[in-house]
Protein backbone atom coordinates (compact mmCIF):
# COMPACT_ATOMS: atom_id res chain seq x y z
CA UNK A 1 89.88 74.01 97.67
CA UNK A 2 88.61 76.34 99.32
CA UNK A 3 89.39 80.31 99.94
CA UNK A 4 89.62 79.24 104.24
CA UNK A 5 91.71 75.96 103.20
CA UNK A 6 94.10 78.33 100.88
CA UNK A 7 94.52 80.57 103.50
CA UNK A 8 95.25 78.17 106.11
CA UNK A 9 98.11 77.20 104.13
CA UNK A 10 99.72 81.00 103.36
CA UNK A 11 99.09 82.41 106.71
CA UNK A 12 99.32 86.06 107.38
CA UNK A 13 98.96 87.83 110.78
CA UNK A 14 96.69 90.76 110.80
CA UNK A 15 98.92 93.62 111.38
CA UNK A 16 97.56 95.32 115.23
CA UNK A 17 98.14 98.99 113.00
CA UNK A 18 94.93 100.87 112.94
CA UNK A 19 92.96 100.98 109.45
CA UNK A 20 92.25 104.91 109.11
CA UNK A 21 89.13 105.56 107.01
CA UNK A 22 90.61 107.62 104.45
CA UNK A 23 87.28 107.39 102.42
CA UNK A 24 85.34 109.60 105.06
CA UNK A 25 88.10 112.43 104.19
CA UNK A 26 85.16 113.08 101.02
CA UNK A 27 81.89 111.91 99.85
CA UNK A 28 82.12 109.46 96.85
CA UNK A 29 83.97 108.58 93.60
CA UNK A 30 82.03 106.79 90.89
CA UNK A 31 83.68 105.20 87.50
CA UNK A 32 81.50 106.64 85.25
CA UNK A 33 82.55 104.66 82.21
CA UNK A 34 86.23 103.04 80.72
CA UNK A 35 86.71 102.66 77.18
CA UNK A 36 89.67 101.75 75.10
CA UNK A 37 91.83 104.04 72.96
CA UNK A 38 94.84 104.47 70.73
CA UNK A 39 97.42 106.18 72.02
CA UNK A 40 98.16 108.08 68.89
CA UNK A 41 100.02 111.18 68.58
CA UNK A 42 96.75 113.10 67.91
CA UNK A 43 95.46 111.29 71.10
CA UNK A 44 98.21 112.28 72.69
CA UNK A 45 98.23 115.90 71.94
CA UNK A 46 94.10 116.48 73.25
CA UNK A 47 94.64 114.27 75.88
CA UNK A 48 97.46 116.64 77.12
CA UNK A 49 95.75 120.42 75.63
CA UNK A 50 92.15 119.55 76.59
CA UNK A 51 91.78 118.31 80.22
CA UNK A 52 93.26 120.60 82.67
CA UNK A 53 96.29 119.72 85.41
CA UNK A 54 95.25 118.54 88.55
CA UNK A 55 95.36 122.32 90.45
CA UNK A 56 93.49 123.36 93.53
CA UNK A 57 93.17 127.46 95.00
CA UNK A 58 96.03 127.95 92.73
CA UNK A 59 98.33 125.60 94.26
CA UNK A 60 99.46 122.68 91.89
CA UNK A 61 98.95 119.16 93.29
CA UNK A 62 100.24 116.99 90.19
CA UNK A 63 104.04 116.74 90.21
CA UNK A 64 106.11 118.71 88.16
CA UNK A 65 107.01 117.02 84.62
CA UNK A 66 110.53 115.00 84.52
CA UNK A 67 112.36 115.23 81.28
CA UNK A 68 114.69 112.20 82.30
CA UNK A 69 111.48 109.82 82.89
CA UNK A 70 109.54 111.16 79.52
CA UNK A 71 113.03 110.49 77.70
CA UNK A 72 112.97 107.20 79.86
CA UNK A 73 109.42 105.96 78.31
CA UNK A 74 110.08 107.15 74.81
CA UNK A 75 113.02 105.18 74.62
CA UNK A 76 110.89 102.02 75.86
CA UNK A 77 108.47 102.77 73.50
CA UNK A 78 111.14 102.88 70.65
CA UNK A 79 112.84 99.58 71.74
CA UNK A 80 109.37 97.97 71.69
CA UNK A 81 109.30 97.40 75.53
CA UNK A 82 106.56 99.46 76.22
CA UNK A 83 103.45 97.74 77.63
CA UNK A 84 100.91 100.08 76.21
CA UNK A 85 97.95 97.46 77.27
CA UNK A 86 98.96 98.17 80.99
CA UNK A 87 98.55 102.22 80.69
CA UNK A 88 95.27 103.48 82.69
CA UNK A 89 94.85 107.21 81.34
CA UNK A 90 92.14 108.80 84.68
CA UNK A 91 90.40 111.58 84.15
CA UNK A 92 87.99 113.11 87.28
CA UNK A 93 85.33 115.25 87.19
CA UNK A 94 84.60 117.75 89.45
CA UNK A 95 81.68 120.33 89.41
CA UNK A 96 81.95 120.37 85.33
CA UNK A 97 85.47 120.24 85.14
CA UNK A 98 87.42 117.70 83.89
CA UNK A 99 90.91 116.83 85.17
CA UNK A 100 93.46 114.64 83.99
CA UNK A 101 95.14 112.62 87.11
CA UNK A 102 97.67 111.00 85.70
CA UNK A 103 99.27 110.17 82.38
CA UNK A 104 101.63 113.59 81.08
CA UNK A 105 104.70 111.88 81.35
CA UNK A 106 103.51 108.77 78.95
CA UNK A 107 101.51 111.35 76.82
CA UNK A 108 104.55 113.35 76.20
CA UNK A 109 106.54 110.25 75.64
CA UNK A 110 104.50 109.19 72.84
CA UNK A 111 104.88 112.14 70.76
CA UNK A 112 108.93 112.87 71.15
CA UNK A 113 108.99 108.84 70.50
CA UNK A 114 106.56 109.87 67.44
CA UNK A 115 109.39 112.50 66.30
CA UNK A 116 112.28 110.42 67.36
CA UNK A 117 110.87 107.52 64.44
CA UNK A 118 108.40 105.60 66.01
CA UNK A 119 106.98 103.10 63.84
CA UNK A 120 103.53 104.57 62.49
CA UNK A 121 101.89 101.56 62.11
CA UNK A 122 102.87 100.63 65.97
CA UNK A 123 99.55 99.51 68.01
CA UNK A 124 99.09 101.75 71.56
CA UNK A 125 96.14 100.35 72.65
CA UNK A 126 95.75 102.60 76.51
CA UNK A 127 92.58 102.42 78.98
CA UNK A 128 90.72 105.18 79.29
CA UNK A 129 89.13 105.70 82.85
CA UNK A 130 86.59 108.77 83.57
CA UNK A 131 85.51 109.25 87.06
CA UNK A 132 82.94 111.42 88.97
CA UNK A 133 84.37 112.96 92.24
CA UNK A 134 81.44 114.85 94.64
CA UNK A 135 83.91 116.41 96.57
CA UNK A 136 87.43 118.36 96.07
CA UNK A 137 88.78 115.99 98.75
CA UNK A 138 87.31 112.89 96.52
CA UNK A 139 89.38 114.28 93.60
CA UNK A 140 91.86 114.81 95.99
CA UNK A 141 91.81 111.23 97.25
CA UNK A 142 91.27 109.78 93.56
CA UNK A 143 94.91 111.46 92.34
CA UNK A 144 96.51 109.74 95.32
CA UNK A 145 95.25 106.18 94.84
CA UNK A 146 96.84 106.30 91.22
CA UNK A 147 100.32 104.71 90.53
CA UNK A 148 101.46 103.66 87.42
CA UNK A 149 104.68 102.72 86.43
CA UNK A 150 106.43 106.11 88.36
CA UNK A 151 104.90 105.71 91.80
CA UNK A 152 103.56 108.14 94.02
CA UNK A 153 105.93 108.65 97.26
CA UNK A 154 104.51 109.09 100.04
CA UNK A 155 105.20 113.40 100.26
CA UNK A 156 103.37 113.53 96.79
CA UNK A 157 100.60 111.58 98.59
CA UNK A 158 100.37 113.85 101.34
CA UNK A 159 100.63 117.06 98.71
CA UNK A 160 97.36 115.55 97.13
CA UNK A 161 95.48 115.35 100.42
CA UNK A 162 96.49 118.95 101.90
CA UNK A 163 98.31 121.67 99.52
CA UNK A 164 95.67 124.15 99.03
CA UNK A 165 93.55 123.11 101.47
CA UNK A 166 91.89 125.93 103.78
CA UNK A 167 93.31 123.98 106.87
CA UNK A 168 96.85 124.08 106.16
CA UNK A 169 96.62 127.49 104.07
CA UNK A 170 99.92 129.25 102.96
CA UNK A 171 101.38 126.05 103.63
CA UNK A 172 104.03 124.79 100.78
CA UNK A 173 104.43 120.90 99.29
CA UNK A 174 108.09 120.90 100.81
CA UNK A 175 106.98 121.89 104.81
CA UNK A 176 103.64 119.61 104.61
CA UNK A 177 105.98 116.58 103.56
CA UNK A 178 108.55 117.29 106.19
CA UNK A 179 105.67 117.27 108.79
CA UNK A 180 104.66 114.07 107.38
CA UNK A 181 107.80 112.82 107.87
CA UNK A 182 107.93 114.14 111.40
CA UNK A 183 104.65 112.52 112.47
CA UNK A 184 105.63 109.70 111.44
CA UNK A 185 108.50 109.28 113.43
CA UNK A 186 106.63 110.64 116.04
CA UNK A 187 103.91 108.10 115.98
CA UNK A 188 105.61 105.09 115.53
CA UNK A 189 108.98 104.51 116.48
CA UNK A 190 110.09 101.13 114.45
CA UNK A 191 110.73 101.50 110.62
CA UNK A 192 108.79 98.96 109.93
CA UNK A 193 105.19 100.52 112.11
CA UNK A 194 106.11 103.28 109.54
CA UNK A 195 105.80 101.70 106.27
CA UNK A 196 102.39 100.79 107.94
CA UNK A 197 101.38 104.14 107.42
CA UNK A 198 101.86 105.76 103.86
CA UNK A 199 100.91 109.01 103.35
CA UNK A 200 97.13 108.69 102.97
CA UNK A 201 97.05 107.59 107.04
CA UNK A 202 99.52 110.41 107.83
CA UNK A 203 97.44 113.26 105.48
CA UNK A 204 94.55 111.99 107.61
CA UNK A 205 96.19 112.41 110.88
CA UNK A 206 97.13 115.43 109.89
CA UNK A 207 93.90 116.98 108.99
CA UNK A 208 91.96 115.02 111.44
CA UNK A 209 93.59 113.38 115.04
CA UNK A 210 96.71 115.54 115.05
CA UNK A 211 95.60 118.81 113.23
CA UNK A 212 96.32 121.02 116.32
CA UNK A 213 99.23 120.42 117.18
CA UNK A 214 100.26 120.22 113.19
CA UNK A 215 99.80 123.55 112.82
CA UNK A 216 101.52 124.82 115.78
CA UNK A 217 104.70 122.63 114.33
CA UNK A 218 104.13 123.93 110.84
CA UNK A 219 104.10 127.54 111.93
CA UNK A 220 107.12 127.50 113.38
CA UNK A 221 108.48 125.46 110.23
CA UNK A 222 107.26 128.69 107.92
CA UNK A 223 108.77 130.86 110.25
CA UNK A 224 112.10 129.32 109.90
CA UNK A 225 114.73 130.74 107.53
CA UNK A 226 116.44 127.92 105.48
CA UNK A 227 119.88 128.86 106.51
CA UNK A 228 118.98 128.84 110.51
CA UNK A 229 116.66 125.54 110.09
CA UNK A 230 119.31 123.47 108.04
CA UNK A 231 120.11 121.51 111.01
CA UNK A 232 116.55 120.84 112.22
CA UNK A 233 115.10 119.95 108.97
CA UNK A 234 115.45 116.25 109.55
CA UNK A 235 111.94 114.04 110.44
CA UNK A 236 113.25 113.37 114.00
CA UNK A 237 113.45 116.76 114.74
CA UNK A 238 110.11 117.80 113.44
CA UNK A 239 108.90 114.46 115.54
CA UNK A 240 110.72 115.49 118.69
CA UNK A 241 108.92 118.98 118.25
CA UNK A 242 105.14 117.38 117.08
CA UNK A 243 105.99 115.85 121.16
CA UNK A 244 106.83 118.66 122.57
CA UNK A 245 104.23 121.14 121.08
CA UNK A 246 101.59 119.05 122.41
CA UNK A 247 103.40 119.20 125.85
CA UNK A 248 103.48 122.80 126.00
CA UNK A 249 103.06 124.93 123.11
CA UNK A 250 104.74 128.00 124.21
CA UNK A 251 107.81 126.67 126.52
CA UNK A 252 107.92 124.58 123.06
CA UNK A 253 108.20 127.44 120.63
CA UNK A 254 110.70 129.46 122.78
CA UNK A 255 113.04 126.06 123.32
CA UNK A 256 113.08 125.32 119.42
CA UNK A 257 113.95 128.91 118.58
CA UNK A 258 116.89 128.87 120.96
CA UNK A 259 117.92 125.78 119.24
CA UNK A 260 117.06 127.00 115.66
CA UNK A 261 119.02 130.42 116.41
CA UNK A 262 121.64 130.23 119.17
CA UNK A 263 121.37 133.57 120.48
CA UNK A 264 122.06 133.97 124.01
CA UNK A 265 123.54 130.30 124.01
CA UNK A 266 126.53 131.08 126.02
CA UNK A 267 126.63 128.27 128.74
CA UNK A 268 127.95 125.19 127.28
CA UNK A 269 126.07 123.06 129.50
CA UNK A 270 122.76 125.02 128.46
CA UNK A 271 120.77 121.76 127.06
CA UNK A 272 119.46 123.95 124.46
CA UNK A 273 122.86 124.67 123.56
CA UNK A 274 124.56 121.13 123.62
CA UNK A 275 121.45 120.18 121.42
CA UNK A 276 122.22 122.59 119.39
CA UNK A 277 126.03 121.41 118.80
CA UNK A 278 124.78 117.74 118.56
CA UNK A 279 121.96 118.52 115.75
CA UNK A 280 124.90 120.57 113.68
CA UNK A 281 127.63 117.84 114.08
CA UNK A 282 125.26 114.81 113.25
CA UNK A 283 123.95 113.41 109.95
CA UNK A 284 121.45 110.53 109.51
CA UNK A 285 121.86 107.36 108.89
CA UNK A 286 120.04 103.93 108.70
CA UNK A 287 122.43 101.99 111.30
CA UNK A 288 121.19 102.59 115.11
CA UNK A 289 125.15 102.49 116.05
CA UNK A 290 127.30 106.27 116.32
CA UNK A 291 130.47 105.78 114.43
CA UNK A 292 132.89 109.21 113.84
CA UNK A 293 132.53 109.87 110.12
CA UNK A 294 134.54 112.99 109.11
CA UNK A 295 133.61 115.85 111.34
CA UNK A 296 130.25 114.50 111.76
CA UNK A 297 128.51 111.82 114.16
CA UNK A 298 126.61 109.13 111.56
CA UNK A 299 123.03 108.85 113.70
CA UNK A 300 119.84 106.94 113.44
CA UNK A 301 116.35 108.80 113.27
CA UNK A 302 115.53 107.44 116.93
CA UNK A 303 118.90 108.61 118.30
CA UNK A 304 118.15 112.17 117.08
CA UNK A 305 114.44 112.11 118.15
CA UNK A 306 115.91 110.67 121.79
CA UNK A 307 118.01 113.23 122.23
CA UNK A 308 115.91 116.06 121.40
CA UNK A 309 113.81 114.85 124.15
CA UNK A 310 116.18 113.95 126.30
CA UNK A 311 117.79 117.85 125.76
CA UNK A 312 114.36 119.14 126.42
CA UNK A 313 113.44 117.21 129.46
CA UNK A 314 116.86 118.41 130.96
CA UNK A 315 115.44 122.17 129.63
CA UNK A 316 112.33 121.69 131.63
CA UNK A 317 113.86 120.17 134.66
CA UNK A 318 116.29 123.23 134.87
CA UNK A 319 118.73 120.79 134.74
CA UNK A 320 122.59 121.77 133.02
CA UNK A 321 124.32 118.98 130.79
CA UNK A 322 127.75 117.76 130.01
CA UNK A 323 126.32 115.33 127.16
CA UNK A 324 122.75 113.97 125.76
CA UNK A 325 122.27 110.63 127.17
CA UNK A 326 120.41 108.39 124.26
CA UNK A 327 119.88 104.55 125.44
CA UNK A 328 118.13 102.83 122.35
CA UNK A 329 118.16 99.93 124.81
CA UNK A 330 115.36 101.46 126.96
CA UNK A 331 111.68 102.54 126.51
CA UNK A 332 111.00 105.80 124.55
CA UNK A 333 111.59 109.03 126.67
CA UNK A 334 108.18 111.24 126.76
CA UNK A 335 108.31 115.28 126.97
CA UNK A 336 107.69 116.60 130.71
């Protein structure tokens, strides 16, 4: 048979979702050679001591080490359920440096499972894979293809791309994954045009198609106390401001903060204000129905993104409201 009969038979539609050519973000990554190893305790140990941690201008990209998921993998390797033939240990080189990409969780694993009585005489056959990157965004690219066993979500993807880079300086891992988040809801409305999109195509658009108006959103993200943005820290919110931003920057930045803040909010048909009221009193949910729950209004990401523009529209129009009108039955508002 062949490969056209097969796949007349198991047909799949081409998604319409754009392919983003994540590849151009650098210049090149090259295997330079893969050899097999024992995943001994001593192997362990200079895996771990000699190859640094994946950092870049001082910011960290590899995520932080998880006691539960080392005692997790010890415990498998204990019980003999540890596929050892399926580990790929990456290591990248960049300008004479040697990183390790991946791999401190199972390398970690193997010595408390050496401690906790691990059979000496067990076989831990592991792949080792060494890389050449040209670029710091090839490296960059290189940690965020990996996933073994643990994978990557899409924030740490988006972390690998752009924490520490010179465009989105100062920034830190937990605003560039809530702008993520943001421009994806932004971008495309249905769940399912988002899982389209992990976060190698939303680093991109970040750094590349959407980078202006990024920055104007992430600003007034690090401007933001914690306490004052609690209720706008939600990917609907950031999307709803990613819209307006790019509608008008500065009518934009004064509207949020009057939302963010409340002061001067005394008209309770103020949009800003009944916005304001609707972000506190709401919390997310996966249903597109409003139900009462407790003293809080159970809402879907594009009934929050709706109203924001809805509230903003009204803003713009000069117009006072008694309530934020959100039809999921209709087409998608735009900002005016």
């Amino acid at each position: 048979m062949t490969a056209t009969a097969l796949l007349d038979r198991f047909q799949i539609q081409q998604p319409e979702e754009e392919v983003y050519d994540i590849s151009s973000l650098g210049e090149g990554i090259v295997l330079r050679n893969r050899r097999a190893a024992e995943l001994t305790p001593e192997f362990a140990t200079n895996f771990i001591d000699t190859y640094s941690e994946f950092w870049v201008n001082d910011e960290k990209i590899d995520r932080k080490l998880v006691d539960n998921h080392v005692t997790h993998l010890a415990r498998e390797m204990l019980a003999g359920n540890f596929r050892w033939e399926q580990v790929n240990l990456v290591l990248a080189e960049l300008d004479g440096r040697i990183y390790r990409m991946n791999g401190q969780h199972t390398a970690w694993a193997r010595l408390y499972a050496n401690e906790w009585g691990l059979d000496p005489k067990t076989r831990c056959p592991v792949q080792l894979m060494r890389y050449d990157t040209a670029t710091i965004q090839d490296a960059r690219r290189l940690y965020a293809s990996i996933d073994r066993g643990r994978p990557r979500g899409h924030g740490l993807v988006v972390n690998s791309h752009l924490l520490g880079t010179e465009e989105f300086s100062g920034f830190k891992a937990h605003q560039l994954t809530l702008l993520a988040q943001g421009l994806g809801v932004w971008l495309w409305p249905a769940s399912h045009q988002r899982k389209m999109h992990g976060g190698d195509d939303r680093a991109y658009l970040l750094l590349k198609d959407h980078h202006k108006v990024a920055k104007e959103v992430g600003r007034f993200i690090q401007e933001s106390k914690q306490g004052d943005f609690k209720h706008l820290k939600r990917a609907p919110s950031v999307a709803a401001m990613f819209e307006t931003f790019q509608k008008a920057p500065q009518i934009a930045r004064e509207f949020w903060e009057s939302v963010r803040d409340g002061i001067g909010l005394t008209d309770k048909q103020d949009p800003r204000y009944i916005l304001r009221e609707y972000l506190k009193e709401s919390t997310l949910t996966s249903s597109q129905a409003i139900t009462k729950k407790s003293d809080t209004y159970a809402v879907s990401q594009e009934e929050v993104y709706r109203a924001c523009i809805h509230a903003w529209n009204a803003y713009r129009g000069q117009r006072r409201l008694k309530h934020l009108r959100i039809a999921l039955n209709e087409e998608r508002p735009t900002a005016r």
